[in-house]
Protein backbone atom coordinates (compact mmCIF):
# COMPACT_ATOMS: atom_id res chain seq x y z
CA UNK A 1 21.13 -24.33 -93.89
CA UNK A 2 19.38 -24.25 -90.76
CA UNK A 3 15.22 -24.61 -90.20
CA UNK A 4 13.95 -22.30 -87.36
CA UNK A 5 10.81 -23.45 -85.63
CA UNK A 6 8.45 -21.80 -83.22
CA UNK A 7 7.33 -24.90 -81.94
CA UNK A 8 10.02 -25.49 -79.39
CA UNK A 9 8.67 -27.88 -77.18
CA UNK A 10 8.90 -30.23 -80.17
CA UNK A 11 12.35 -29.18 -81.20
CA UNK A 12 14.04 -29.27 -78.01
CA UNK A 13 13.62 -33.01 -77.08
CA UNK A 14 14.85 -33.99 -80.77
CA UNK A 15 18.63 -34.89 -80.58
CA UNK A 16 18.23 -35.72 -83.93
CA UNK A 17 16.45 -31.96 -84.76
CA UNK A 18 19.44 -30.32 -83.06
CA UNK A 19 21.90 -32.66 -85.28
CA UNK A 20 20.00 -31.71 -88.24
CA UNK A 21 20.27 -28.07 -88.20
CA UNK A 22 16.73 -27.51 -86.31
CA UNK A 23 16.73 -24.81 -84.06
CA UNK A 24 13.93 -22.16 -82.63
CA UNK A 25 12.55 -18.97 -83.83
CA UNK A 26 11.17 -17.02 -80.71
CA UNK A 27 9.00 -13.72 -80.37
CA UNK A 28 7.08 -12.14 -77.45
CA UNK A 29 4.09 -13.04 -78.20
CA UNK A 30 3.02 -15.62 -75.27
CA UNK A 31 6.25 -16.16 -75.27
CA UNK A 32 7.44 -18.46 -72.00
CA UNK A 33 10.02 -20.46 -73.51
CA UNK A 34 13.83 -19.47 -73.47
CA UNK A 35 16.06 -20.59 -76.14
CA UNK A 36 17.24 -24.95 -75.44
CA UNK A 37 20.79 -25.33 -74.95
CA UNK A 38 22.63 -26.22 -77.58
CA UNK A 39 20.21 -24.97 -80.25
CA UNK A 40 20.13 -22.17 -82.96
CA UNK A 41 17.99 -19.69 -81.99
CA UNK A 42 16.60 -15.68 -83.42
CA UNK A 43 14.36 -13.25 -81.54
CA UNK A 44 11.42 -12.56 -84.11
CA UNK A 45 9.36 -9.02 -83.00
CA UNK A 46 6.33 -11.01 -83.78
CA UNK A 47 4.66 -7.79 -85.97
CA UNK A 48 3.90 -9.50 -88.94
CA UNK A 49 0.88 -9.76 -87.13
CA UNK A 50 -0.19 -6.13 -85.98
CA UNK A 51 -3.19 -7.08 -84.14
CA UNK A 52 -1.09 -9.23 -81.36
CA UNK A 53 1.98 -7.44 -81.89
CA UNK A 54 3.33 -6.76 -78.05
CA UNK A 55 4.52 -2.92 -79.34
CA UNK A 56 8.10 -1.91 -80.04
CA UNK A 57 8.54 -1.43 -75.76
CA UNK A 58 7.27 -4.86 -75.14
CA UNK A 59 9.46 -6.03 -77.54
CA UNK A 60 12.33 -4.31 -76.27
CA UNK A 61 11.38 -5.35 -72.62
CA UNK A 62 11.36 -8.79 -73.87
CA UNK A 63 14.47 -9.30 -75.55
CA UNK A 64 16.10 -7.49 -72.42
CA UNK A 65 14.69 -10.42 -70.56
CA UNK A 66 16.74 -13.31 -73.28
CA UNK A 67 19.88 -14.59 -73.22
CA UNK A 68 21.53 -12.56 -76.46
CA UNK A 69 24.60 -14.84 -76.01
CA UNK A 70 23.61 -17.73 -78.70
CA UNK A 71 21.25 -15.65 -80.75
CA UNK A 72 21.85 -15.51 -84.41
CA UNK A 73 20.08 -12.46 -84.96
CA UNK A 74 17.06 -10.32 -83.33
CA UNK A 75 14.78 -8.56 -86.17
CA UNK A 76 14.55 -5.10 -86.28
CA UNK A 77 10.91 -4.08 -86.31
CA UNK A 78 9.25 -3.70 -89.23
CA UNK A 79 6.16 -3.39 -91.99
CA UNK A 80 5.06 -5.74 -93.97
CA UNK A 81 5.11 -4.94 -97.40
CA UNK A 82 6.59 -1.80 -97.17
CA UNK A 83 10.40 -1.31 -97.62
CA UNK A 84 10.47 3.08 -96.74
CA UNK A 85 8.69 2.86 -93.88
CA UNK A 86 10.74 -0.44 -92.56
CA UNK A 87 13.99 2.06 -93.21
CA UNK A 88 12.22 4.73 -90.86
CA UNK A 89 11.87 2.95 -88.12
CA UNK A 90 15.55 1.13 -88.51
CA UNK A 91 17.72 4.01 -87.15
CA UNK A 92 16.33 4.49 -84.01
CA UNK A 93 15.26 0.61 -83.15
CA UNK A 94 18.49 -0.84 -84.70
CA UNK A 95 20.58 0.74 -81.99
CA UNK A 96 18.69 0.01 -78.84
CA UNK A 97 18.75 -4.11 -80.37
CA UNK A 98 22.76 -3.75 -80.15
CA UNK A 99 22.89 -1.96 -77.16
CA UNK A 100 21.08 -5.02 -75.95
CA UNK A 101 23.78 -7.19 -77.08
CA UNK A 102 21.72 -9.23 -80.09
CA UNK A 103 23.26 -8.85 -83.66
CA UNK A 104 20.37 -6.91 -85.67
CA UNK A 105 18.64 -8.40 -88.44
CA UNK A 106 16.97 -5.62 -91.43
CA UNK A 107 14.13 -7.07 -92.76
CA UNK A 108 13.88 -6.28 -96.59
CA UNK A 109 10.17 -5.97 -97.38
CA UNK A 110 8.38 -5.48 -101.10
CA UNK A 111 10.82 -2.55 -102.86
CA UNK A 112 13.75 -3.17 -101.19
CA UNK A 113 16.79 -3.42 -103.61
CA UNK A 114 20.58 -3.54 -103.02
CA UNK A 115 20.91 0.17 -103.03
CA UNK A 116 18.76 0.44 -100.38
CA UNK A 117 19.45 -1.54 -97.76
CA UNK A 118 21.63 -0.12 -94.65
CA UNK A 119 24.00 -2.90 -95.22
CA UNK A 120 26.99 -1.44 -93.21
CA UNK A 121 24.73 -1.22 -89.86
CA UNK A 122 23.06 -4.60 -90.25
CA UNK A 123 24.53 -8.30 -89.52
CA UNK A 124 22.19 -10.03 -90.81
CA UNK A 125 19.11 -10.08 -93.80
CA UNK A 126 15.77 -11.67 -93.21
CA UNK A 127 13.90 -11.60 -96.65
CA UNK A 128 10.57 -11.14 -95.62
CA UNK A 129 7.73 -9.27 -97.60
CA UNK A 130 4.85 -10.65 -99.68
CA UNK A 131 5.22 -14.40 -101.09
CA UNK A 132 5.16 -13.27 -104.92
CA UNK A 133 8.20 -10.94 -103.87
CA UNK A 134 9.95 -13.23 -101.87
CA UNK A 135 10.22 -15.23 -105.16
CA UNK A 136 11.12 -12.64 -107.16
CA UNK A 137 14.28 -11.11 -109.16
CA UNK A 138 14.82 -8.57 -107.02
CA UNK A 139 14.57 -10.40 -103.52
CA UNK A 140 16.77 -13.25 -105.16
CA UNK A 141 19.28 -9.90 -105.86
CA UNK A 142 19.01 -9.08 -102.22
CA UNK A 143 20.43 -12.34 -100.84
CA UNK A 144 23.21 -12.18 -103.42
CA UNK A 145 24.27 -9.10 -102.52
CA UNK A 146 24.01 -9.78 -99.09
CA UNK A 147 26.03 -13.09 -99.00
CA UNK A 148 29.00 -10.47 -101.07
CA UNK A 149 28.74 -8.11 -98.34
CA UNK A 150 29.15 -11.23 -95.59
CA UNK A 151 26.07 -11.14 -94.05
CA UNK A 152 24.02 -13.75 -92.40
CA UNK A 153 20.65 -14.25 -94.39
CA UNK A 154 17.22 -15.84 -93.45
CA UNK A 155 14.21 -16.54 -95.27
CA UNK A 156 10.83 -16.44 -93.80
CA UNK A 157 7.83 -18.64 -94.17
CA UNK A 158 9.45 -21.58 -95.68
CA UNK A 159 7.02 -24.46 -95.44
CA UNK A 160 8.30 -26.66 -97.90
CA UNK A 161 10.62 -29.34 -99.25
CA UNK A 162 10.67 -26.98 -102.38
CA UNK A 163 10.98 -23.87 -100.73
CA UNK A 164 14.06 -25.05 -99.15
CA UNK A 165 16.01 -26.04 -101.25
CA UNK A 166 15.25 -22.88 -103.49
CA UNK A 167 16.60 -20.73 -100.64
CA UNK A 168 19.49 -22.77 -100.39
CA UNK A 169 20.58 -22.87 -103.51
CA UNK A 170 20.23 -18.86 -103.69
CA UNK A 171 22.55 -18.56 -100.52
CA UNK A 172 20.40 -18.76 -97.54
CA UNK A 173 22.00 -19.84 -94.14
CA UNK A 174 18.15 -20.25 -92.64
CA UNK A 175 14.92 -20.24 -92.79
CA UNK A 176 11.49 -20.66 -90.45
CA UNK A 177 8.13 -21.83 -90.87
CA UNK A 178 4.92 -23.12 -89.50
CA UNK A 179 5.35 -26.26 -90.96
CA UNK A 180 6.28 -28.63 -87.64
CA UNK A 181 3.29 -26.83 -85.49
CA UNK A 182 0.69 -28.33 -88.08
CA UNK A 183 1.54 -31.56 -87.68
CA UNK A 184 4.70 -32.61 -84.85
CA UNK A 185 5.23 -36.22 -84.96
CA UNK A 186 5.02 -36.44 -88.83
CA UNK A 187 6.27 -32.93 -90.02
CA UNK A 188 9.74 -32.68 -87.81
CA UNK A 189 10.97 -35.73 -89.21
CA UNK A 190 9.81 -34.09 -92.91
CA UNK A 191 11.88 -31.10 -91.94
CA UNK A 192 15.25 -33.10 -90.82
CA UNK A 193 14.56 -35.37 -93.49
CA UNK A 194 14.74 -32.55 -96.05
CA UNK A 195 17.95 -30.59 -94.13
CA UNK A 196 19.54 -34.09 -94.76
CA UNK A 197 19.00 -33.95 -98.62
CA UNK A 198 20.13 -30.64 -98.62
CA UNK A 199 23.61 -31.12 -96.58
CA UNK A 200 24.27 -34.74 -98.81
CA UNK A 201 23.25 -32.65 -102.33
CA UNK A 202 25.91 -30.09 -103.09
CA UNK A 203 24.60 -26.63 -105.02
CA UNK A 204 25.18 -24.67 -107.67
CA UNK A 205 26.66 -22.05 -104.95
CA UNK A 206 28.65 -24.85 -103.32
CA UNK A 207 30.61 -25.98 -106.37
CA UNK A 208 31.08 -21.91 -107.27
CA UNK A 209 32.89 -21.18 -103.69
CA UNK A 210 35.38 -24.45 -104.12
């Protein structure tokens, strides 16, 4: 499992972050940072937040401008809450992401189900969506079938010890949050401290895959 963090400033001068599984979520929103060496990084489009949301252009301008090299996935522009009108803007965006060289992430939003999802033109899942159905049967169905049809998948807005380990146990390879921006000096060392319980407490999944 890996954490992703926005706050890279933070992340980037922790050796012990980077040996932890800490690495750096990025989007263009005020964006001046590129991606630390050595560190696991996405491209977020930033529009779970419409009203600072830099427009599907800017985002395209912007991950033009990033190395796609190292990145584990870019997301694929989408809206919150609602999983048909994510799907109609996935054709069209999805293929100007690759041409760019990132693998594309689909974003499953409230009403997405396995049937649903494009998985053959997607390399990767990021379970977004409300909280209530991020914890729910059906998004929990999502990352199952996703992990059977080999994808990458991410979780967003993880902000807890809790949280994490739920998402690992279900299959997730990563995860972001806020939670090291509120708080640096105390809540990094939270993070890697709970990324080292994780990697020294086998799962459920883990004993089902020896």
């Amino acid at each position: 499992m890996l954490y992703l963090s926005g706050h890279v400033p933070t992340v980037a001068r922790s050796d012990a972050a980077r040996e932890a599984g800490v690495g750096v979520l990025l989007t263009p929103i005020g964006c001046t940072a590129t991606p630390p060496e050595g560190y696991p990084w996405c491209a977020d489009s930033g529009c779970f937040n419409r009203k600072t949301y830099v427009g599907d252009a800017g985002y395209l301008s912007w991950l033009a401008s990033m190395p796609p090299e190292a990145c584990l996935f870019a997301t694929v522009p989408d809206v919150v809450g609602d999983h048909d009108a994510t799907l109609a803007l996935w054709p069209d965006l999805s293929r100007q992401i690759r041409k760019l060289g990132y693998p594309v992430a689909f974003v499953a939003q409230d009403g997405a189900t396995p049937a649903t999802v494009p998985w053959g033109e997607l390399d990767a899942l990021f379970v977004g969506g409300s909280t209530k159905w991020k914890l729910s049967e059906d998004a929990y169905a999502l990352i199952a079938a996703a992990k059977l049809a080999g994808k990458w998948v991410h979780v967003g807005r993880v902000n807890s010890r809790r949280r994490l380990l739920a998402m690992a146990a279900a299959g997730a390879d990563s995860c972001d949050g806020t939670y090291i921006a509120f708080g640096p000096d105390q809540n990094l060392p939270d993070v890697i401290g709970w990324l080292d319980h994780h990697h020294r407490t086998p799962t459920l999944l883990d004993h089902a895959t020896r």
